[in-house]
C-alpha atoms as a PDB file:
ATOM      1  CA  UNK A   1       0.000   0.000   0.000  1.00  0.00           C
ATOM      2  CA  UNK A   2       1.119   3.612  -1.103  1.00  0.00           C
ATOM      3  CA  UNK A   3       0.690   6.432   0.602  1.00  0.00           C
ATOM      4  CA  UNK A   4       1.203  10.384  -0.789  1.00  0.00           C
ATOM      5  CA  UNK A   5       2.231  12.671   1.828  1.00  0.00           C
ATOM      6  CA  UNK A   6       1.866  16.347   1.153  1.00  0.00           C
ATOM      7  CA  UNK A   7       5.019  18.042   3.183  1.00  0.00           C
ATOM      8  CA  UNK A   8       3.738  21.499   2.849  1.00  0.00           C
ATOM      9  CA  UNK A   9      -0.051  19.973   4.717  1.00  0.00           C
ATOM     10  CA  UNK A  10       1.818  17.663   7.143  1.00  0.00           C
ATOM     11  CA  UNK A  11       4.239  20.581   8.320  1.00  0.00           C
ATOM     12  CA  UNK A  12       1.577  23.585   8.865  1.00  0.00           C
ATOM     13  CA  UNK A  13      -1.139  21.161  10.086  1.00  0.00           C
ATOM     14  CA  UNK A  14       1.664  19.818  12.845  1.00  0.00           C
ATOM     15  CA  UNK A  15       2.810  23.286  13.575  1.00  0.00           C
ATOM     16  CA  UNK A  16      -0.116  24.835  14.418  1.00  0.00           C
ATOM     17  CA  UNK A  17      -1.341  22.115  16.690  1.00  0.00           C
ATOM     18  CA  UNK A  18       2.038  22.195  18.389  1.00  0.00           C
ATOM     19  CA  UNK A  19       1.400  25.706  18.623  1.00  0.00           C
ATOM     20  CA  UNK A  20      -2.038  26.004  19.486  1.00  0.00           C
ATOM     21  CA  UNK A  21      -1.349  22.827  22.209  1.00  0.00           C
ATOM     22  CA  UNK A  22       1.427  25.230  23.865  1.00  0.00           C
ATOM     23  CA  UNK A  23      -0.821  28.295  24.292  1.00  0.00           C
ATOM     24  CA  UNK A  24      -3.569  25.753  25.820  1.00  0.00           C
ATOM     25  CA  UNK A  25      -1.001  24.523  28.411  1.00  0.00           C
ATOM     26  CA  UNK A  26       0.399  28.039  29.519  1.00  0.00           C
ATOM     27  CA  UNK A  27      -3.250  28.909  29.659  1.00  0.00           C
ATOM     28  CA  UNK A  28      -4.493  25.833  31.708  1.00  0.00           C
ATOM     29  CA  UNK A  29      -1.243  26.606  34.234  1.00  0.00           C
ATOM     30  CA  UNK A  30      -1.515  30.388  33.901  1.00  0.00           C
ATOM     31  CA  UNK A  31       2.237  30.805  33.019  1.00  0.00           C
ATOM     32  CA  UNK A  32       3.223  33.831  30.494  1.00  0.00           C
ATOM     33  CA  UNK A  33       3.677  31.929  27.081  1.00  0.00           C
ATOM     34  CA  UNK A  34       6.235  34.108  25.261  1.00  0.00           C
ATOM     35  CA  UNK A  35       5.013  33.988  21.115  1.00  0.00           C
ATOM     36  CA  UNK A  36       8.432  34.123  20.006  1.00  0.00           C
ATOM     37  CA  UNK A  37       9.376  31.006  22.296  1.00  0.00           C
ATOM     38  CA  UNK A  38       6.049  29.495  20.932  1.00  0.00           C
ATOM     39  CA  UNK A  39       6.631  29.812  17.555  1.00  0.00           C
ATOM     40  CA  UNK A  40      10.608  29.090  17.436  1.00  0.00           C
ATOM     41  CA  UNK A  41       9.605  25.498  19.595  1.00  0.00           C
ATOM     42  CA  UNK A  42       6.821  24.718  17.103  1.00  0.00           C
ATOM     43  CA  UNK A  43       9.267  24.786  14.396  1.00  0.00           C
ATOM     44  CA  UNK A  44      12.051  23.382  16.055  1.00  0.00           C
ATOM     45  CA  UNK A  45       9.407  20.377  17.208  1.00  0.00           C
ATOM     46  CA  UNK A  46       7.379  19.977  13.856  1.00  0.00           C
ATOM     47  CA  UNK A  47      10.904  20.169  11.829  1.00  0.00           C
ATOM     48  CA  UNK A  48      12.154  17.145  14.470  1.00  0.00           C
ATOM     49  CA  UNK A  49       9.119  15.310  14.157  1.00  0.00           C
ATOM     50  CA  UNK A  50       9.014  15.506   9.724  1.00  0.00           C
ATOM     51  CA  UNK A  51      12.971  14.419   9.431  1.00  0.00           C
ATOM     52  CA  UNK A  52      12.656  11.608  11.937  1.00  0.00           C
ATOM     53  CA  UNK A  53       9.214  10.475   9.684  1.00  0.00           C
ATOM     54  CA  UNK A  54      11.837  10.522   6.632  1.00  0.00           C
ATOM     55  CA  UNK A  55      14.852   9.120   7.645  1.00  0.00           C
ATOM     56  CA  UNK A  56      13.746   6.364  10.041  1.00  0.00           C
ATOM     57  CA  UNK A  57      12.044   3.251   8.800  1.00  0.00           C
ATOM     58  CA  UNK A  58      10.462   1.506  11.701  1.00  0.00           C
ATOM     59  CA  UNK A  59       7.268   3.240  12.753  1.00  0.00           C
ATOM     60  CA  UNK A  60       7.478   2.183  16.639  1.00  0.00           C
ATOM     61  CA  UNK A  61      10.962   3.957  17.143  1.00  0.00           C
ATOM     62  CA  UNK A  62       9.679   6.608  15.059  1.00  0.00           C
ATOM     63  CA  UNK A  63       6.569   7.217  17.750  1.00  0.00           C
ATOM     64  CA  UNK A  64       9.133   7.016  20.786  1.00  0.00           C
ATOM     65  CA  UNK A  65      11.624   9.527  19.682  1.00  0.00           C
ATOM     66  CA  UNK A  66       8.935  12.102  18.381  1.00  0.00           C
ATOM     67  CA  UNK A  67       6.374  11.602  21.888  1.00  0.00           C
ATOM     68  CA  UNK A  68       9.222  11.068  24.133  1.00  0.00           C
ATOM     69  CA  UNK A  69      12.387  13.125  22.718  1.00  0.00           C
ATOM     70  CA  UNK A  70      11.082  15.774  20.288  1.00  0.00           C
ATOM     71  CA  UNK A  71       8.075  16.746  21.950  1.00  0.00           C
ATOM     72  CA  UNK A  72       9.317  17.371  25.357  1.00  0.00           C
ATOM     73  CA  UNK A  73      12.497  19.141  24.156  1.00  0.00           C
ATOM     74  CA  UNK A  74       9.523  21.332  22.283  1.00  0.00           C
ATOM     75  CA  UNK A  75       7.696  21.782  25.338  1.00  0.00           C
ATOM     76  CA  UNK A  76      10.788  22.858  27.502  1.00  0.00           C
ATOM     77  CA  UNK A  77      12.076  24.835  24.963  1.00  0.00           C
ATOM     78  CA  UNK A  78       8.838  26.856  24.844  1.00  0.00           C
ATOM     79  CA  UNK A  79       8.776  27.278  28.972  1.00  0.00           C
ATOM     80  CA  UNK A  80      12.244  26.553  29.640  1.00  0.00           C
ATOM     81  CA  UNK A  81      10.721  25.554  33.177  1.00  0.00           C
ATOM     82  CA  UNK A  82      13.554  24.071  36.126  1.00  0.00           C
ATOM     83  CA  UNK A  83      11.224  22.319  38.220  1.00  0.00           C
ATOM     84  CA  UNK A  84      10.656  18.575  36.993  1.00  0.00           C
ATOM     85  CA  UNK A  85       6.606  18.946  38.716  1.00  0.00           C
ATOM     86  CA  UNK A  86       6.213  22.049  36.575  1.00  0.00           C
ATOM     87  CA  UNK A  87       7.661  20.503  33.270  1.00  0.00           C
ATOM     88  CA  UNK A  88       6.086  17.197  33.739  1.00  0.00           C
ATOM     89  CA  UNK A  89       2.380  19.210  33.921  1.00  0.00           C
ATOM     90  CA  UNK A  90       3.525  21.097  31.067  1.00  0.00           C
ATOM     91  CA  UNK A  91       4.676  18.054  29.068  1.00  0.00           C
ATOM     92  CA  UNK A  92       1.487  15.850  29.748  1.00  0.00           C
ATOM     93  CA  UNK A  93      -1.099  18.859  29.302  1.00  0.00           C
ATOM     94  CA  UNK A  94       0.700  19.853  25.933  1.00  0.00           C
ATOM     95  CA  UNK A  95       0.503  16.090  24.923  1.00  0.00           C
ATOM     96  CA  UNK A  96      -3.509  15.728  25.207  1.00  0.00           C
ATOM     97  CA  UNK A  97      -4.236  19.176  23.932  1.00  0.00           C
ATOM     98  CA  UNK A  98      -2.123  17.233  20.403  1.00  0.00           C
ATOM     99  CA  UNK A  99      -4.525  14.074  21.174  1.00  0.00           C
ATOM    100  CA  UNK A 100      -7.604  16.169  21.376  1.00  0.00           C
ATOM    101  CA  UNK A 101      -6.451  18.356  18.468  1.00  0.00           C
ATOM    102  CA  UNK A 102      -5.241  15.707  15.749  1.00  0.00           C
ATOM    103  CA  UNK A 103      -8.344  13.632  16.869  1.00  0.00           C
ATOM    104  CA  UNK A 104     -10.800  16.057  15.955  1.00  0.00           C
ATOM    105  CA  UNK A 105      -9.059  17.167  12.798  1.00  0.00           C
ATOM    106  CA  UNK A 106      -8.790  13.695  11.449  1.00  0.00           C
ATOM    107  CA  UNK A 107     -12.224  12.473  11.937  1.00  0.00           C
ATOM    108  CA  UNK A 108     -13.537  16.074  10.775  1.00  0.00           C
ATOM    109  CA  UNK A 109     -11.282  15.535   7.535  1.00  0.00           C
ATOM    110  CA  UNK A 110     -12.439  11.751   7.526  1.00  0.00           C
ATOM    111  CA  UNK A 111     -16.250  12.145   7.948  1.00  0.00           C
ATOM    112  CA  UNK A 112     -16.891  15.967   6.935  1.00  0.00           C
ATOM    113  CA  UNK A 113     -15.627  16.709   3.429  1.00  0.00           C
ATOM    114  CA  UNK A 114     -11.434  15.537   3.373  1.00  0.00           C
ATOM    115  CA  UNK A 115      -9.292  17.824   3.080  1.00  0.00           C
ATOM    116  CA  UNK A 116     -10.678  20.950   0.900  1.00  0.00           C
ATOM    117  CA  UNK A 117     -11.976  21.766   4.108  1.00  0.00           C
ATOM    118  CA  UNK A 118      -9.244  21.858   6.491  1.00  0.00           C
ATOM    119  CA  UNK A 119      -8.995  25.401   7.196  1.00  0.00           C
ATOM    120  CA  UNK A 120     -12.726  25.133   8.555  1.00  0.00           C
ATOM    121  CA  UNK A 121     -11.856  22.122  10.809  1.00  0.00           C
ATOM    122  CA  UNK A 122      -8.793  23.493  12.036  1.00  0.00           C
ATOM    123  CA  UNK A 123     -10.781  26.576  12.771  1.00  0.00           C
ATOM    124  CA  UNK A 124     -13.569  24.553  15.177  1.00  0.00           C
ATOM    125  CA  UNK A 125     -10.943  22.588  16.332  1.00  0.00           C
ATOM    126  CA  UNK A 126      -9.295  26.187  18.022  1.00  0.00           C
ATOM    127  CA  UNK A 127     -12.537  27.446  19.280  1.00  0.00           C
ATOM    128  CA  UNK A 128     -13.501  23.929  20.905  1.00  0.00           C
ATOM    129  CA  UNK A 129     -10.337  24.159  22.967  1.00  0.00           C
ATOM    130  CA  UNK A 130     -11.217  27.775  23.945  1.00  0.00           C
ATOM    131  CA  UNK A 131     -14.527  26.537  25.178  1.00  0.00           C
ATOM    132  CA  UNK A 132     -12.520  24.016  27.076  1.00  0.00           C
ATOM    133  CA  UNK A 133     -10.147  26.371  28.252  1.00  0.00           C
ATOM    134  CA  UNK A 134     -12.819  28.593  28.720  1.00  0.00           C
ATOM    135  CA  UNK A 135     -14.939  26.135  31.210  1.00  0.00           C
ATOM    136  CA  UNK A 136     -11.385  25.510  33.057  1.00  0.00           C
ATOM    137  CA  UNK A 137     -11.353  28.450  33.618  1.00  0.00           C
ATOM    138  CA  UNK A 138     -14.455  29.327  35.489  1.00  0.00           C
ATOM    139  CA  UNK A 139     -12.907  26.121  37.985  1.00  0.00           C
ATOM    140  CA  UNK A 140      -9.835  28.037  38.252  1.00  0.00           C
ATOM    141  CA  UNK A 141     -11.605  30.973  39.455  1.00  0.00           C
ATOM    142  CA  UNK A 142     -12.849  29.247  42.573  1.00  0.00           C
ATOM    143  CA  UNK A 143      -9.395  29.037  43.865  1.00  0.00           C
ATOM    144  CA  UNK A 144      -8.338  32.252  42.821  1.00  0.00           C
ATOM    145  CA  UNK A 145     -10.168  35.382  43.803  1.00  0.00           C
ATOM    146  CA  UNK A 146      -9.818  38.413  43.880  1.00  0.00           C
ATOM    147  CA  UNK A 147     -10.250  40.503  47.455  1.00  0.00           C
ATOM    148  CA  UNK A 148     -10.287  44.167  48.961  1.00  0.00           C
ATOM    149  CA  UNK A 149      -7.492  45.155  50.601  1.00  0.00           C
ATOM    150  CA  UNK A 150      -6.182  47.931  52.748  1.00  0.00           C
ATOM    151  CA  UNK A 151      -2.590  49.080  53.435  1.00  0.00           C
ATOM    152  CA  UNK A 152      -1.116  50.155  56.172  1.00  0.00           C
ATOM    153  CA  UNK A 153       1.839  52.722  55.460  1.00  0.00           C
ATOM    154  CA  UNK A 154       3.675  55.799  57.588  1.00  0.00           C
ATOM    155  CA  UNK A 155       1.196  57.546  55.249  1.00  0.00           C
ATOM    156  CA  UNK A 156      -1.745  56.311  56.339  1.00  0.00           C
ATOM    157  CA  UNK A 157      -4.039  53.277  54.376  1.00  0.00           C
ATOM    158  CA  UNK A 158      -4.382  52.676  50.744  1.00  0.00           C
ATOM    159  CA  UNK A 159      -7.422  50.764  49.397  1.00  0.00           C
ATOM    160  CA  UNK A 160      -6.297  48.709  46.634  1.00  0.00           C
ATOM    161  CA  UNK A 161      -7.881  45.323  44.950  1.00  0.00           C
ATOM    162  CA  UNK A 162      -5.884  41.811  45.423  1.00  0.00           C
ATOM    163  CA  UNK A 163      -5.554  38.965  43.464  1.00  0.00           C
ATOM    164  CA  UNK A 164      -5.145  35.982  45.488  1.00  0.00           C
ATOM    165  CA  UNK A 165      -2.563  33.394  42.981  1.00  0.00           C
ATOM    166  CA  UNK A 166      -1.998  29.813  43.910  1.00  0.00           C
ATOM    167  CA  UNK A 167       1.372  29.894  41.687  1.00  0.00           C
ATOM    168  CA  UNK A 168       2.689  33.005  43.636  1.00  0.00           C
ATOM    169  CA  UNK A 169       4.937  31.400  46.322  1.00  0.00           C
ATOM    170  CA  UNK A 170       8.363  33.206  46.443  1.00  0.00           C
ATOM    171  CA  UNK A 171       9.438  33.925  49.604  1.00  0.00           C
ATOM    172  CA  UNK A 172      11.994  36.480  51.344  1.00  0.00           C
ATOM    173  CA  UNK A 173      15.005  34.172  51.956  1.00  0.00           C
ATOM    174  CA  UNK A 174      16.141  36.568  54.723  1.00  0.00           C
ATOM    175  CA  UNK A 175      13.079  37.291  56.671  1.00  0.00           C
ATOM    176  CA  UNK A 176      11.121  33.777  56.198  1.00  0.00           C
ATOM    177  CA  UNK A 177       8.014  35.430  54.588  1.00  0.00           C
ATOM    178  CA  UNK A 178       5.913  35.574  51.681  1.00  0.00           C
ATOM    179  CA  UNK A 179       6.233  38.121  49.220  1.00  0.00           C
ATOM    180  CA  UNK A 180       3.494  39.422  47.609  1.00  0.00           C
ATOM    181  CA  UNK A 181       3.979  41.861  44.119  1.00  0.00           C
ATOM    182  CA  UNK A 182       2.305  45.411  44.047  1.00  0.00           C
ATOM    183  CA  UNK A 183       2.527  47.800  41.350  1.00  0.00           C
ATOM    184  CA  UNK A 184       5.179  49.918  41.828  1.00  0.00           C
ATOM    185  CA  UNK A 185       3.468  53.052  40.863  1.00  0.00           C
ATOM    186  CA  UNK A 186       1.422  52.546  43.751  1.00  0.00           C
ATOM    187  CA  UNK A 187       4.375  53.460  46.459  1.00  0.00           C
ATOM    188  CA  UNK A 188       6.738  55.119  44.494  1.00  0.00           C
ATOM    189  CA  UNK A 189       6.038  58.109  46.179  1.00  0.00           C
ATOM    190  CA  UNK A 190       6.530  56.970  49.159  1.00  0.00           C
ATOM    191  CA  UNK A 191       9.756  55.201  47.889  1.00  0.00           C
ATOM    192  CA  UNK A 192      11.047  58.634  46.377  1.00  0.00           C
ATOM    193  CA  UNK A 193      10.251  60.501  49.917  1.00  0.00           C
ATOM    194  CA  UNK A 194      12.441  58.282  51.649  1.00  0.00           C
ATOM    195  CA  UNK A 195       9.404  56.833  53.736  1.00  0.00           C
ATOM    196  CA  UNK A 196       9.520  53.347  52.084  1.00  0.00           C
ATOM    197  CA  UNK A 197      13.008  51.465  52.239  1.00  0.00           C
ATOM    198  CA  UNK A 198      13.894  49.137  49.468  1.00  0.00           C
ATOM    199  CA  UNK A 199      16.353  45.968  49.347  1.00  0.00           C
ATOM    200  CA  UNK A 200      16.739  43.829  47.012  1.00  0.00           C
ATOM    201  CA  UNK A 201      15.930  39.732  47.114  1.00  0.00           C
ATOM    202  CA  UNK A 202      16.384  37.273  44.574  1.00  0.00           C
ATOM    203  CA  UNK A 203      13.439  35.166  42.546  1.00  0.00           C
ATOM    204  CA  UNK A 204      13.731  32.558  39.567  1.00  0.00           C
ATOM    205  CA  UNK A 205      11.088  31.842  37.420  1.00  0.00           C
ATOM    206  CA  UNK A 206       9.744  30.671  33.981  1.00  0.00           C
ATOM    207  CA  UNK A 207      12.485  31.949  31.273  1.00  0.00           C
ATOM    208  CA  UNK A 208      14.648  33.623  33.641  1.00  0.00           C
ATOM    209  CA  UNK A 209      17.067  31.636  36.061  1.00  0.00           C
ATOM    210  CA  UNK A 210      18.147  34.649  38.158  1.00  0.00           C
ATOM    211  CA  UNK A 211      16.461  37.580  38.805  1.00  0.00           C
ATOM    212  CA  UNK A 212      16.260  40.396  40.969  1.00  0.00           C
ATOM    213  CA  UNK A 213      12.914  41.842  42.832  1.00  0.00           C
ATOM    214  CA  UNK A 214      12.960  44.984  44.641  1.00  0.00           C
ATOM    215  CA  UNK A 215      10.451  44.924  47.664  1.00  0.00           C
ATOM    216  CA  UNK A 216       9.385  47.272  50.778  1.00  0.00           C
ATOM    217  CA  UNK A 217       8.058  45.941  53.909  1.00  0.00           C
ATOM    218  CA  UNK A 218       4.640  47.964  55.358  1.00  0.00           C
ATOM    219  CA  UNK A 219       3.091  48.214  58.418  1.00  0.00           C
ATOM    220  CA  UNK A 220       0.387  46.144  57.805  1.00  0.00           C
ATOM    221  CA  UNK A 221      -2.060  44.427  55.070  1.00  0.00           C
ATOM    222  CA  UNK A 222      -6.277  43.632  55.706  1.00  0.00           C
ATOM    223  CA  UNK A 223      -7.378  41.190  53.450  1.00  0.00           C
ATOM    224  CA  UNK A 224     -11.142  41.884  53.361  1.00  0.00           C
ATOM    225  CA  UNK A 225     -12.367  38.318  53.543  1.00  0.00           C
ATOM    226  CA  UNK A 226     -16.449  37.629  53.853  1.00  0.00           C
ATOM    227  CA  UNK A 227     -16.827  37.441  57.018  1.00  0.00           C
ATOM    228  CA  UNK A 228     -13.765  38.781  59.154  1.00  0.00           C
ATOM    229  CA  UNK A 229     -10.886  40.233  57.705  1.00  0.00           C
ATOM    230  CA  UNK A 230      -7.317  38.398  57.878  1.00  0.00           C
ATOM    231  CA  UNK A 231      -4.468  40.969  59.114  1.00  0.00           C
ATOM    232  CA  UNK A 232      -0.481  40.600  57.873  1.00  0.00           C
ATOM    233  CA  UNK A 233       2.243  42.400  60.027  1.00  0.00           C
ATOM    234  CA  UNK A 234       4.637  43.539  58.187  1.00  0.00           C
ATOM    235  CA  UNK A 235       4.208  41.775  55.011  1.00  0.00           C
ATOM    236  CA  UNK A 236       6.659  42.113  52.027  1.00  0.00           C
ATOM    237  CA  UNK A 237       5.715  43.472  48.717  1.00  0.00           C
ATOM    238  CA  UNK A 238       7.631  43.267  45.770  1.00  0.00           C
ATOM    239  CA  UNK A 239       7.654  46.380  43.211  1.00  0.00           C
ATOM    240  CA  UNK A 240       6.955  45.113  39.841  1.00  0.00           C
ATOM    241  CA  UNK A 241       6.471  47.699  36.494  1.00  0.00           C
ATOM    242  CA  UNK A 242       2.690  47.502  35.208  1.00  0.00           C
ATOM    243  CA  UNK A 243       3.333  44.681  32.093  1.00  0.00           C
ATOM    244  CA  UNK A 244       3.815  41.900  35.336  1.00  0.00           C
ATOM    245  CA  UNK A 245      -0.506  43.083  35.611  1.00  0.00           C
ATOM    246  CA  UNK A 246      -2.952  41.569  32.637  1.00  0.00           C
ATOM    247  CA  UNK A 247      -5.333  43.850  33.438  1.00  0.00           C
ATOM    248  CA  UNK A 248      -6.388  46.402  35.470  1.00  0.00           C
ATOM    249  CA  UNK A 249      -8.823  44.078  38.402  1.00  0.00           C
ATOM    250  CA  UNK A 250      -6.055  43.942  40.702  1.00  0.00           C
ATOM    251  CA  UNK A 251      -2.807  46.069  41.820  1.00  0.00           C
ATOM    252  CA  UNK A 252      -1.645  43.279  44.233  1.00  0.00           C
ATOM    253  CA  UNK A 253      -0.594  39.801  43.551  1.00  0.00           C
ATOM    254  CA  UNK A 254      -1.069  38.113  47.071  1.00  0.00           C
ATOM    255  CA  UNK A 255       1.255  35.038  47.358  1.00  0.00           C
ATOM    256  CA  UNK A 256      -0.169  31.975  47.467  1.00  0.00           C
ATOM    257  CA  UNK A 257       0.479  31.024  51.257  1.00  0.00           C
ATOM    258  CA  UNK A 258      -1.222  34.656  52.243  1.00  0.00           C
ATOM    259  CA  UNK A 259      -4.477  32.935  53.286  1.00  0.00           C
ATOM    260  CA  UNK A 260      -1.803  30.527  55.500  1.00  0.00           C
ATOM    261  CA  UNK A 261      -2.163  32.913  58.367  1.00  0.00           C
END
């Protein structure tokens, strides 16, 4: 039996599900996917995957290097993540957005039409994983909400809104505390006056090994829970520039162990 394979079809069909199964996994883990990253890790894994279907001639080594060599190589590439947990969610949520994607495309293709119509199936194929994502989403809001909160500075109190993240969990290595990240327009005033003191504490994270963070430690922090509020002494904020914020709900990243207390 003789098959034709159309390179030009095979390639863009492959790279845009690699692509479109990346954005779904920093989506579903709510880590910054950076496009250029995305795009160069597509290539890099859809070029892998096409030379290894040329050159090699046994099928079953074929499907081991490609799902268990190219496509995690593509996958860390694309987050460049340190922690094994992290990369291993990455790697296995990547893997069945490809499942869910190349199943759907090749019984639309099979049972719909063929191939004259791929653009449409590739098409419903995106917005059923935004529905998915979508309706993951609304779970994810459960554990992450966002609350009013009021600071206590030399200056007085500033009402700002929080956003309470599960994946925020850096911590000040030299006081033992949890850092949360504020916009730094927020206290820059009080920075500049001289009524704020800043140090500097290091952070890694997704695409960059070493960093930085400049933080201030307040008086105090109410997080306006239903019911009773919860009260941090002293807590540590970390000044971050406006791009860190997706939109404008919150001004305060609360860390992840803030609730803890």
């Amino acid at each position: 039996m003789e098959y034709e394979l159309y390179a030009d079809v095979w390639f863009l069909t492959n790279f845009t599900m690699d692509g479109i199964a990346l954005w779904i996994a920093g989506k579903i883990m709510k880590q910054r996917v950076n496009v250029k990253w995305l795009l160069l890790s597509s290539l890099l894994g859809t070029a892998g995957s096409m030379s290894l279907f040329l050159l090699m001639q046994d099928y079953i080594w074929y499907q081991f290097f490609v799902h268990f060599i190219v496509n995690p190589i593509m996958v860390w590439l694309c987050f460049r993540s340190r922690e094994k947990r992290v990369f291993f969610c990455q790697w296995v949520i990547t893997y069945l957005a490809v499942i869910l994607l190349g199943g759907f495309l090749e019984w639309s293709m099979s049972n719909l039409g063929g191939g004259r119509y791929f653009c449409f199936f590739l098409a419903g194929a995106m917005v059923f994983l935004w529905l998915a994502d979508q309706l993951l989403g609304d779970f994810r809001r459960q554990k992450d909400t966002i609350f009013d909160l009021l600071l206590v500075t030399q200056e007085g109190k500033l009402p700002v809104k929080g956003f309470f993240d599960t994946g925020n969990l850096l911590v000040d290595p030299m006081v033992g505390k949890p850092v949360h990240i504020i916009r730094k327009e927020i206290l820059k005033e009080q920075v500049e006056k001289g009524k704020l003191l800043t140090r500097i504490i290091p952070f890694h994270s997704l695409g960059r090994e070493n960093g930085l963070l400049e933080t201030v430690t307040l008086e105090g922090m109410y997080i306006m829970k239903e019911g009773h509020p919860l009260y941090i002494e002293k807590p540590v904020l970390g000044l971050a520039e406006e791009n860190l914020f997706q939109d404008d709900r919150c001004d305060v990243i609360l860390n992840g162990k803030s609730m803890d207390n």
